[in-house]
Structure formats: C-alpha cells, structure tokens
PDB file of N, CA and C in Angstrom:
ATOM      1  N   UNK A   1     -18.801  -3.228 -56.621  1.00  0.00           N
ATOM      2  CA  UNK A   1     -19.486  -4.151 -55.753  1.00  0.00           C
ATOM      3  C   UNK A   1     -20.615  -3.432 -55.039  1.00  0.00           C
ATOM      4  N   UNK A   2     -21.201  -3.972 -54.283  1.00  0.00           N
ATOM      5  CA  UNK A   2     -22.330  -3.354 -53.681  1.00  0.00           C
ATOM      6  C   UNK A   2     -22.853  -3.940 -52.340  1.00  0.00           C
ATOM      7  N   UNK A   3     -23.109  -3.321 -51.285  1.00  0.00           N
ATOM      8  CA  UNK A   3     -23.425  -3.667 -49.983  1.00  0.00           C
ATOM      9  C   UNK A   3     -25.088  -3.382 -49.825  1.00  0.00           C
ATOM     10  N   UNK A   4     -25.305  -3.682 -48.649  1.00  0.00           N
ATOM     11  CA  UNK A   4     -26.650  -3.648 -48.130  1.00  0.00           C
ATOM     12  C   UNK A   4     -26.873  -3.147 -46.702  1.00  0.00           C
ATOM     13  N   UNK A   5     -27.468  -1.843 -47.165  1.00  0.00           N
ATOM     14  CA  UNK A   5     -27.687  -1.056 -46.036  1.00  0.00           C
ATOM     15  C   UNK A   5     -29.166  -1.065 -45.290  1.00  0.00           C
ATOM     16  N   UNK A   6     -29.354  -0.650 -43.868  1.00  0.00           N
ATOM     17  CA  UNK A   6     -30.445  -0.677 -43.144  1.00  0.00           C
ATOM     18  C   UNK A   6     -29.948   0.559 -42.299  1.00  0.00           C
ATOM     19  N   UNK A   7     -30.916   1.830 -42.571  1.00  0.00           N
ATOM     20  CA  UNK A   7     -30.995   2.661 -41.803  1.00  0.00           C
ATOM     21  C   UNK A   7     -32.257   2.616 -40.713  1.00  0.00           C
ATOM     22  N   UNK A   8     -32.129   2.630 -39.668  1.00  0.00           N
ATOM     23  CA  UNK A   8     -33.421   2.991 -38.827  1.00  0.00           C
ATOM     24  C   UNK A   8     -33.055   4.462 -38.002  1.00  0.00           C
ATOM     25  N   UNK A   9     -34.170   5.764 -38.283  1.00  0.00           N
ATOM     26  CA  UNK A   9     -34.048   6.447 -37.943  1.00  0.00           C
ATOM     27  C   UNK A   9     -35.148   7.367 -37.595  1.00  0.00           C
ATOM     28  N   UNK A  10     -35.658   8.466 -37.060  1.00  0.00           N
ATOM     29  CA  UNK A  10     -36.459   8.881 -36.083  1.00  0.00           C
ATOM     30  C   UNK A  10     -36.530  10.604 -36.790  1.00  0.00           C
ATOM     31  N   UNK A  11     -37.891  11.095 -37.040  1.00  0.00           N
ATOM     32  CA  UNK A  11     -38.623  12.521 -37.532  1.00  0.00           C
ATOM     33  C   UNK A  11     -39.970  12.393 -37.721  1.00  0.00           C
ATOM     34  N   UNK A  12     -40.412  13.572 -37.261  1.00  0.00           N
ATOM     35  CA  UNK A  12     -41.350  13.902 -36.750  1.00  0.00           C
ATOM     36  C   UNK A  12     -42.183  13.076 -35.672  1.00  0.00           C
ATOM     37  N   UNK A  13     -41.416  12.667 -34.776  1.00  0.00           N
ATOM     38  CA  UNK A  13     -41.997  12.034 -33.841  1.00  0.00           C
ATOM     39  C   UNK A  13     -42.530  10.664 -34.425  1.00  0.00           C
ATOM     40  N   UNK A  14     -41.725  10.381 -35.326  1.00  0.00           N
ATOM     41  CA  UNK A  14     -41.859   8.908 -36.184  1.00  0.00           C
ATOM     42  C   UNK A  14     -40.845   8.077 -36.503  1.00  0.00           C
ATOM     43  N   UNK A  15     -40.988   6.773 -35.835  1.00  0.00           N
ATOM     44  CA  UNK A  15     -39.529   6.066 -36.071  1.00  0.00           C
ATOM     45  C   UNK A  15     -39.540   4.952 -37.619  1.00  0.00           C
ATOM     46  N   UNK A  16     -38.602   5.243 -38.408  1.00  0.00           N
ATOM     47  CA  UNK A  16     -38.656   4.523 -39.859  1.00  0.00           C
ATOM     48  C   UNK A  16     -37.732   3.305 -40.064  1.00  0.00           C
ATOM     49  N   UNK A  17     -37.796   2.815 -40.926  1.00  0.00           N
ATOM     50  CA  UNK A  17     -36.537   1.604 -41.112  1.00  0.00           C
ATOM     51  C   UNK A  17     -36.743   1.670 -43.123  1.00  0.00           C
ATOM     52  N   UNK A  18     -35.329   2.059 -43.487  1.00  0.00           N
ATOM     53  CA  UNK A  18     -35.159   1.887 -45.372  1.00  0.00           C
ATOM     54  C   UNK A  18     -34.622   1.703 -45.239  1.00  0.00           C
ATOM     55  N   UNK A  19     -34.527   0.092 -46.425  1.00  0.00           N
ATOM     56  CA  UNK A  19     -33.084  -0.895 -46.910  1.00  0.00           C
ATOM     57  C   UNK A  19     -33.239  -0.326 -47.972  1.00  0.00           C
ATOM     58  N   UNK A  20     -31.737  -0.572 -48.311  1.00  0.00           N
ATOM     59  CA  UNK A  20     -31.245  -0.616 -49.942  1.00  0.00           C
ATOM     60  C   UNK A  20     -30.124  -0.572 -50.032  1.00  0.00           C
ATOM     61  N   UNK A  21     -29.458  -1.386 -51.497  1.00  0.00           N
ATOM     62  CA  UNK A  21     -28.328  -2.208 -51.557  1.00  0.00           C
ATOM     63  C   UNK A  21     -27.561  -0.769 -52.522  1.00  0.00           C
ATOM     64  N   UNK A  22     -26.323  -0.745 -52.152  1.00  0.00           N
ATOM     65  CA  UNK A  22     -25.586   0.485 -52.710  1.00  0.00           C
ATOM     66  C   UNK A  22     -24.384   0.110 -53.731  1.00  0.00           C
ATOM     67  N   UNK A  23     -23.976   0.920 -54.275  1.00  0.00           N
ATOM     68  CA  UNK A  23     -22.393  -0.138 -55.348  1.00  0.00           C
ATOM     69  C   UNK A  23     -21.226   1.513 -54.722  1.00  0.00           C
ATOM     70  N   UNK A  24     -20.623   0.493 -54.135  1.00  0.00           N
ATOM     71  CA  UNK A  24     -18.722   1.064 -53.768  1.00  0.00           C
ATOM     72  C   UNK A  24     -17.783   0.557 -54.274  1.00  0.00           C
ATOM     73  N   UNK A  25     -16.751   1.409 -53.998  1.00  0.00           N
ATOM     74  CA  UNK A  25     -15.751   0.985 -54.811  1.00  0.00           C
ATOM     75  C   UNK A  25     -15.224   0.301 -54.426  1.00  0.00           C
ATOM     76  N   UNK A  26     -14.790  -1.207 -54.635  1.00  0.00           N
ATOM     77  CA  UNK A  26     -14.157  -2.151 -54.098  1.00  0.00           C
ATOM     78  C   UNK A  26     -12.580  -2.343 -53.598  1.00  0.00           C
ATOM     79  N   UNK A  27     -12.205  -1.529 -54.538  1.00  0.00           N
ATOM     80  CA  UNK A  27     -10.907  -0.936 -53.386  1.00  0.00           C
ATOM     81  C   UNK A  27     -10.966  -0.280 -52.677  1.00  0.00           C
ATOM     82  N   UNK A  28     -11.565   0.514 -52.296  1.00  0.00           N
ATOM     83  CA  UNK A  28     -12.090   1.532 -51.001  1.00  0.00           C
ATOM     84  C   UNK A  28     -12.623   0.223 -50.168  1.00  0.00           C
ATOM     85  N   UNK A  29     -13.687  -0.129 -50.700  1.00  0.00           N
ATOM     86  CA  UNK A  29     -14.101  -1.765 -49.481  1.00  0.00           C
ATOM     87  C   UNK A  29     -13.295  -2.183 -48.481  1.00  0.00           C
ATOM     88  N   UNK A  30     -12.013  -2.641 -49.630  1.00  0.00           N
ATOM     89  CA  UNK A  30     -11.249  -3.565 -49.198  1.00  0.00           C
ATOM     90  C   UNK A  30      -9.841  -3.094 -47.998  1.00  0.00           C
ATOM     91  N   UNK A  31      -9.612  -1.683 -48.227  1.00  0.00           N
ATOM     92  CA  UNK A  31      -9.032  -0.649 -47.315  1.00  0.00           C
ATOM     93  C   UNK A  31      -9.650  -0.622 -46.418  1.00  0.00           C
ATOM     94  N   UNK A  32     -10.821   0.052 -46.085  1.00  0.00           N
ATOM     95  CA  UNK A  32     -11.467   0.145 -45.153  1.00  0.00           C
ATOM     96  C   UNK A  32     -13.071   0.329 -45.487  1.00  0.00           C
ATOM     97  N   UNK A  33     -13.469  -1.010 -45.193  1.00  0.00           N
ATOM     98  CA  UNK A  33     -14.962  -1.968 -45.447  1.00  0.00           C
ATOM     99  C   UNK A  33     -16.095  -1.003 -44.606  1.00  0.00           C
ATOM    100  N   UNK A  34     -15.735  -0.588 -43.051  1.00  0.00           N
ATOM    101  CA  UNK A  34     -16.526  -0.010 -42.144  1.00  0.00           C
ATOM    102  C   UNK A  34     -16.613   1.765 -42.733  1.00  0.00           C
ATOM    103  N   UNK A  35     -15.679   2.112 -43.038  1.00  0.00           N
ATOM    104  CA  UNK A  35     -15.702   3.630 -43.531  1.00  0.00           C
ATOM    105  C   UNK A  35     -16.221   3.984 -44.857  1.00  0.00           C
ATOM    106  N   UNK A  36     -15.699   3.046 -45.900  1.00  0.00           N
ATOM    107  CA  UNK A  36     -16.577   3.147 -47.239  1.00  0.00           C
ATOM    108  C   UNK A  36     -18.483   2.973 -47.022  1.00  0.00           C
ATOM    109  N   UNK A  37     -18.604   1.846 -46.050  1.00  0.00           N
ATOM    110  CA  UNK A  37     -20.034   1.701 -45.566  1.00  0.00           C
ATOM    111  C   UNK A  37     -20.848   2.968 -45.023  1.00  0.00           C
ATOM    112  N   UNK A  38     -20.033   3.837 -44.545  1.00  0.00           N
ATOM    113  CA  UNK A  38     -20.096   4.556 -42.996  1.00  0.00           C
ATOM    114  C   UNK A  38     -20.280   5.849 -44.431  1.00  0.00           C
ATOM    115  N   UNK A  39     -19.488   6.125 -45.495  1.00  0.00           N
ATOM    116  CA  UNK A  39     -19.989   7.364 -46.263  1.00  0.00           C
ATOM    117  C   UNK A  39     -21.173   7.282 -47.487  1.00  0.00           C
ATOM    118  N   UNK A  40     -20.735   5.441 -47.748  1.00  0.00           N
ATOM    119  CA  UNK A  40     -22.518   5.453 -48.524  1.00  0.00           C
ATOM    120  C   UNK A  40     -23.431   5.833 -47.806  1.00  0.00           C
ATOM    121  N   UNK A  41     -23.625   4.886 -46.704  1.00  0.00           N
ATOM    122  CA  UNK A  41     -24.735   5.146 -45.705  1.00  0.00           C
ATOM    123  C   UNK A  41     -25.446   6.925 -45.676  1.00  0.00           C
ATOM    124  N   UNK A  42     -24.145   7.482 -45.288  1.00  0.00           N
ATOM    125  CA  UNK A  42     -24.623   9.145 -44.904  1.00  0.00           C
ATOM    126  C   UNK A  42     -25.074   9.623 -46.299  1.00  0.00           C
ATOM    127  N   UNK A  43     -24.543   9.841 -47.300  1.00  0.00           N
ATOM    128  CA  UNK A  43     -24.799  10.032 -48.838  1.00  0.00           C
ATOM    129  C   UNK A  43     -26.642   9.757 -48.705  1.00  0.00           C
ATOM    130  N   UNK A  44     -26.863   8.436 -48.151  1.00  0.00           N
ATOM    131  CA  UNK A  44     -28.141   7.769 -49.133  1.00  0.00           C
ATOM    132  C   UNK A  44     -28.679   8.580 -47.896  1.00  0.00           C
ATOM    133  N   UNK A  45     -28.356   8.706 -46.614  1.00  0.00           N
ATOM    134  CA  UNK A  45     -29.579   9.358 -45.180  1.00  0.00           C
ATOM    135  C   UNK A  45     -29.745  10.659 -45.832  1.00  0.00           C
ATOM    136  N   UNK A  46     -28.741  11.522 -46.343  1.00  0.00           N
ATOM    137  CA  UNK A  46     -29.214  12.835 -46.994  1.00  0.00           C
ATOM    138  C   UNK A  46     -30.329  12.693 -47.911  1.00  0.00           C
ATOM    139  N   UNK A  47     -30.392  12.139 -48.524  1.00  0.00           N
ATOM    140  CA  UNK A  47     -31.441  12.079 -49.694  1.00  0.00           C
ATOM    141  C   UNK A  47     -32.453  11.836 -49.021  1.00  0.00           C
ATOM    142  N   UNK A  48     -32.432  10.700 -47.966  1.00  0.00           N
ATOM    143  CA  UNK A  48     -34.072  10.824 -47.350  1.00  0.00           C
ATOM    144  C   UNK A  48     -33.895  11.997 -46.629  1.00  0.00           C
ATOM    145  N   UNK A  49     -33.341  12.695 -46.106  1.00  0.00           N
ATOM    146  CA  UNK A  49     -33.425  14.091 -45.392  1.00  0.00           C
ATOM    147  C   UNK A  49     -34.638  14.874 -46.287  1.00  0.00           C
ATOM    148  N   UNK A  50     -34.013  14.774 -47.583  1.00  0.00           N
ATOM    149  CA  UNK A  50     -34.252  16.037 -48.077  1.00  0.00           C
ATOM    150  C   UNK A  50     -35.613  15.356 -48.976  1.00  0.00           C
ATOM    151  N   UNK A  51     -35.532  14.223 -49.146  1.00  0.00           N
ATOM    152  CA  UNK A  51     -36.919  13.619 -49.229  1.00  0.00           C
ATOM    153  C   UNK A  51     -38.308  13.596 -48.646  1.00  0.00           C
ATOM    154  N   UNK A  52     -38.088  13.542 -47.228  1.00  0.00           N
ATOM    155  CA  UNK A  52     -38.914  13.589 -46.587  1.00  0.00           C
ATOM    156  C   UNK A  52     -39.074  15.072 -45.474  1.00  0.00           C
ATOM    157  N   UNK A  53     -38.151  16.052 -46.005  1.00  0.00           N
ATOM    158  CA  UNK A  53     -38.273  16.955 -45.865  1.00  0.00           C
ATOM    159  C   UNK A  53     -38.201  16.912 -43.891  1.00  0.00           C
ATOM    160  N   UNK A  54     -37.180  16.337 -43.532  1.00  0.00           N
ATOM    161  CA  UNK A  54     -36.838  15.847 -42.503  1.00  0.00           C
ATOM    162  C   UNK A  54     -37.284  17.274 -41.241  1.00  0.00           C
ATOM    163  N   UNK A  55     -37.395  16.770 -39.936  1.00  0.00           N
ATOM    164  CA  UNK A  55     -37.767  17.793 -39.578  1.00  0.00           C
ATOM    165  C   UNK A  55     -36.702  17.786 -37.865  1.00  0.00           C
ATOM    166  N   UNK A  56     -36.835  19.178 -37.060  1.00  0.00           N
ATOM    167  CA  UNK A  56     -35.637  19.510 -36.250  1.00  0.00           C
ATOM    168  C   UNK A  56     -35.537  18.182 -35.205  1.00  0.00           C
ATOM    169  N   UNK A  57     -36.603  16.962 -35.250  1.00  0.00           N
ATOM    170  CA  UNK A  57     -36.431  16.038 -34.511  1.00  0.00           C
ATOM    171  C   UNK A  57     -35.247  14.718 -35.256  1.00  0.00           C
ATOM    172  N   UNK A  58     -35.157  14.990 -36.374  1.00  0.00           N
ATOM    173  CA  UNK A  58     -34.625  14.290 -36.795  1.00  0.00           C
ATOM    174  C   UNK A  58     -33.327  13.565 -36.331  1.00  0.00           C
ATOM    175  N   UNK A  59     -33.344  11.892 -36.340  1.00  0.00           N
ATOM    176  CA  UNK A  59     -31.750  11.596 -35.853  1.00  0.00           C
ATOM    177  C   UNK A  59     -31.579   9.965 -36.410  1.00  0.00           C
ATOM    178  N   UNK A  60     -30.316   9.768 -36.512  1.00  0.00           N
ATOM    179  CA  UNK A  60     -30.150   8.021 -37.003  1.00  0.00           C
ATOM    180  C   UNK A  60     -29.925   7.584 -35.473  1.00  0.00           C
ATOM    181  N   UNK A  61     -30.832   6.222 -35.534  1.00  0.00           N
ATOM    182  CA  UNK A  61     -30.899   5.669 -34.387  1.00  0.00           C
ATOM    183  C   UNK A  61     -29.602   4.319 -34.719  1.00  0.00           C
ATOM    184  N   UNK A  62     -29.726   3.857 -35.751  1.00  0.00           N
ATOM    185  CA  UNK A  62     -28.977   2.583 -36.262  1.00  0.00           C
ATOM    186  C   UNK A  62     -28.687   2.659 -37.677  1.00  0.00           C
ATOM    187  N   UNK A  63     -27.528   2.199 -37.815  1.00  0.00           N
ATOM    188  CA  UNK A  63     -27.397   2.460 -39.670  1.00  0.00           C
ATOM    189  C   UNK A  63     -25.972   0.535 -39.553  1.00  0.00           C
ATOM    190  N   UNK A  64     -26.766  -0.132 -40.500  1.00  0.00           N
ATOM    191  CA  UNK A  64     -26.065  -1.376 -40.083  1.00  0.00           C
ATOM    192  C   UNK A  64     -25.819  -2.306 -41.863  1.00  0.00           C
ATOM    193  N   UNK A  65     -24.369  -2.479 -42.241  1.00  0.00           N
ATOM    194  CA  UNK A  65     -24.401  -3.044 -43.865  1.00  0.00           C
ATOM    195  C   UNK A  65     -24.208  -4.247 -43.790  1.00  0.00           C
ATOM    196  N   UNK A  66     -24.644  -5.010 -44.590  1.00  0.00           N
ATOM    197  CA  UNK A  66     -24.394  -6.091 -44.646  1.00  0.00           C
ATOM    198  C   UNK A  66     -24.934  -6.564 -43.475  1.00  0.00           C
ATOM    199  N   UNK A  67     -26.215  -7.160 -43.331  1.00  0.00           N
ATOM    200  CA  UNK A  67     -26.913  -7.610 -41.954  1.00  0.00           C
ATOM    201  C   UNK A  67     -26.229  -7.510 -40.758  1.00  0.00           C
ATOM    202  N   UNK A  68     -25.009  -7.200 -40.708  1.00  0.00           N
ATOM    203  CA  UNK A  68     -24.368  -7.892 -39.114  1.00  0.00           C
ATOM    204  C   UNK A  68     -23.489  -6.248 -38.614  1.00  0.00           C
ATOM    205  N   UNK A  69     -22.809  -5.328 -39.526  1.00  0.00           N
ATOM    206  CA  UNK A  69     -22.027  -4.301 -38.892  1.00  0.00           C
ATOM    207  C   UNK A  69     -22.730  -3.481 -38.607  1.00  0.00           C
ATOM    208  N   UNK A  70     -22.453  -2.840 -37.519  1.00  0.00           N
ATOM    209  CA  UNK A  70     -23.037  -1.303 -37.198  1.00  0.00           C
ATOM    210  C   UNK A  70     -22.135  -0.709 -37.289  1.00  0.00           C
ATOM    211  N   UNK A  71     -22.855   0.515 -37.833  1.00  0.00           N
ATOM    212  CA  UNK A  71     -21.632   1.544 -38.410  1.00  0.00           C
ATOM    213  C   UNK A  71     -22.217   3.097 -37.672  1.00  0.00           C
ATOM    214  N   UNK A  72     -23.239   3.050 -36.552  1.00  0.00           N
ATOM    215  CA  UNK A  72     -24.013   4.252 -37.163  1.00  0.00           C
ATOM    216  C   UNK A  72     -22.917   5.012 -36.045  1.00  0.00           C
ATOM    217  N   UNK A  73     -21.666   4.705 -34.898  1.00  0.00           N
ATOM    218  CA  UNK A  73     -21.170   5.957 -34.602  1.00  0.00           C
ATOM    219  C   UNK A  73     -20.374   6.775 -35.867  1.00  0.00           C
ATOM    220  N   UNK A  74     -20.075   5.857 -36.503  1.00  0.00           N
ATOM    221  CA  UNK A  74     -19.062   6.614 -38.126  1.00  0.00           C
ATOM    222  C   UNK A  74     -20.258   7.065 -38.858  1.00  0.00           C
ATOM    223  N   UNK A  75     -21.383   6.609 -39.197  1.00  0.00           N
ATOM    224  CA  UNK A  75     -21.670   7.486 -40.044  1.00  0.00           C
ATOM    225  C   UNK A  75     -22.199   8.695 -39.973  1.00  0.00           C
ATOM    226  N   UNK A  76     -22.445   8.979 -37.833  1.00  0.00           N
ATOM    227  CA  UNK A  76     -22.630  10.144 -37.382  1.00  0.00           C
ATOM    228  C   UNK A  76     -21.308  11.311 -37.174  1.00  0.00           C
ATOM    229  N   UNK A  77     -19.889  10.428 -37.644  1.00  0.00           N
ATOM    230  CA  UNK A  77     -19.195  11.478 -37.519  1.00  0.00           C
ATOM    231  C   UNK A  77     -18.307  11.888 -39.149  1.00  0.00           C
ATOM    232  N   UNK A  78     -19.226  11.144 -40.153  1.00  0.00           N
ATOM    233  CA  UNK A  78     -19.040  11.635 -41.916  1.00  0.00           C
ATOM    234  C   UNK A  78     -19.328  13.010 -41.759  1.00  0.00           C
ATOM    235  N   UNK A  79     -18.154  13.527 -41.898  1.00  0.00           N
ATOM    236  CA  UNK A  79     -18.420  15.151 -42.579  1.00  0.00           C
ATOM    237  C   UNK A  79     -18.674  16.044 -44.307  1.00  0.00           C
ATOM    238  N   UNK A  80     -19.504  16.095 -44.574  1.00  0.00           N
ATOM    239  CA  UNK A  80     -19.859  16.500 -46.052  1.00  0.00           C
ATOM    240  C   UNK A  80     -18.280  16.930 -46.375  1.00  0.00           C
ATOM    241  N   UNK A  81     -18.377  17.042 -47.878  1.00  0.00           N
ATOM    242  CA  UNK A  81     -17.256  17.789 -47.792  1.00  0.00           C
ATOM    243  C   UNK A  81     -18.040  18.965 -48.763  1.00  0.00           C
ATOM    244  N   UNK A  82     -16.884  20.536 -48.743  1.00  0.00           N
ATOM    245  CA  UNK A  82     -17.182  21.357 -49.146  1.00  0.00           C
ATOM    246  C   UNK A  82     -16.473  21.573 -50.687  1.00  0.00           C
ATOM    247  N   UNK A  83     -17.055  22.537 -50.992  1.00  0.00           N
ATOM    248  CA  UNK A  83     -16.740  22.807 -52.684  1.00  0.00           C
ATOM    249  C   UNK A  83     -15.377  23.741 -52.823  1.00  0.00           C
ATOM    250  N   UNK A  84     -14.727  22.920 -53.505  1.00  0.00           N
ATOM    251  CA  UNK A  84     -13.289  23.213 -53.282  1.00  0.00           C
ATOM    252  C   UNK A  84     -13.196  24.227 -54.591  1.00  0.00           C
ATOM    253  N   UNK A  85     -12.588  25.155 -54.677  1.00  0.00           N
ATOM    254  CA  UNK A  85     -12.436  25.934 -55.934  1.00  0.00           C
ATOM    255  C   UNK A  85     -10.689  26.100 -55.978  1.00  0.00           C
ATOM    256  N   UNK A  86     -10.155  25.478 -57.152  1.00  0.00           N
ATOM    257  CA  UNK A  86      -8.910  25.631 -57.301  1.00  0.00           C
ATOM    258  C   UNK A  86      -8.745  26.599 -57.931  1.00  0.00           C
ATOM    259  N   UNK A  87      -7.495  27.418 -58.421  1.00  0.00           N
ATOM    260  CA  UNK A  87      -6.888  28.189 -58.678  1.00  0.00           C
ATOM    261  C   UNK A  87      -6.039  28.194 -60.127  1.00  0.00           C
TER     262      UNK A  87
END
C-alpha cells in the first residue's frame, strides 16, 4: 500500500515543503499506522539530506501522512539502525 507524505523542513536559512506518496507494508500499517509513517518519512528526509547536501542549520519543522497525521515528534525520534554483522 502506499501513503502520502508532506515534509516541511528548514536549511540553509531556507524553509522547503516535498510531497510524495511512499509504498509500506501493510501489515506494519495496520499494527502501527503512525510508526510505519514515522520510519518512511525519516528514510525519504535522509535522501533529501544528502540530496541537497543539507547544511548544520538543518531541521524538520512538520512531517504529516495522509493529509491529516502529524508524525514529526516520531519521526524525530527514528533511530537509523546500524550494520549488524552476525557470526
């Protein structure tokens, strides 16, 4: 399935707004709708990070799916995860 995201967020002393519609996993959705939202969201803000070559002002002001939820305290507290090396 797929949701619809609106980030508005703030670099180089410039405030932006990018939509775009994402595909999750619909059982993850359906568990928890706000948290599956809350790690697309951060996923797609990295890419503009590193897109726009983001700079130390950088910050999400609002990150909101599906026209009506705000999600942006969760998607300020998504932690990457690290590279696991098994054994």
């Amino acid at each position: 399935m797929k949701i619809n995201i609106k980030v508005y967020l703030h670099s180089k002393s410039t405030k932006f707004l990018q939509t775009g519609s994402f595909p999750v996993m619909k059982s993850d959705f359906k568990k928890d709708p706000d948290w599956t939202a809350a790690i697309a969201a951060y996923e797609w803000i990295q890419q503009i990070k590193r897109s726009i070559a983001a700079s130390d002002d950088f910050r999400i002001d609002q990150v909101i799916y599906n026209g009506e939820n705000d999600i942006t305290e969760l998607v300020k507290k998504v932690v990457p995860k690290k590279n696991i090396v098994l054994n």
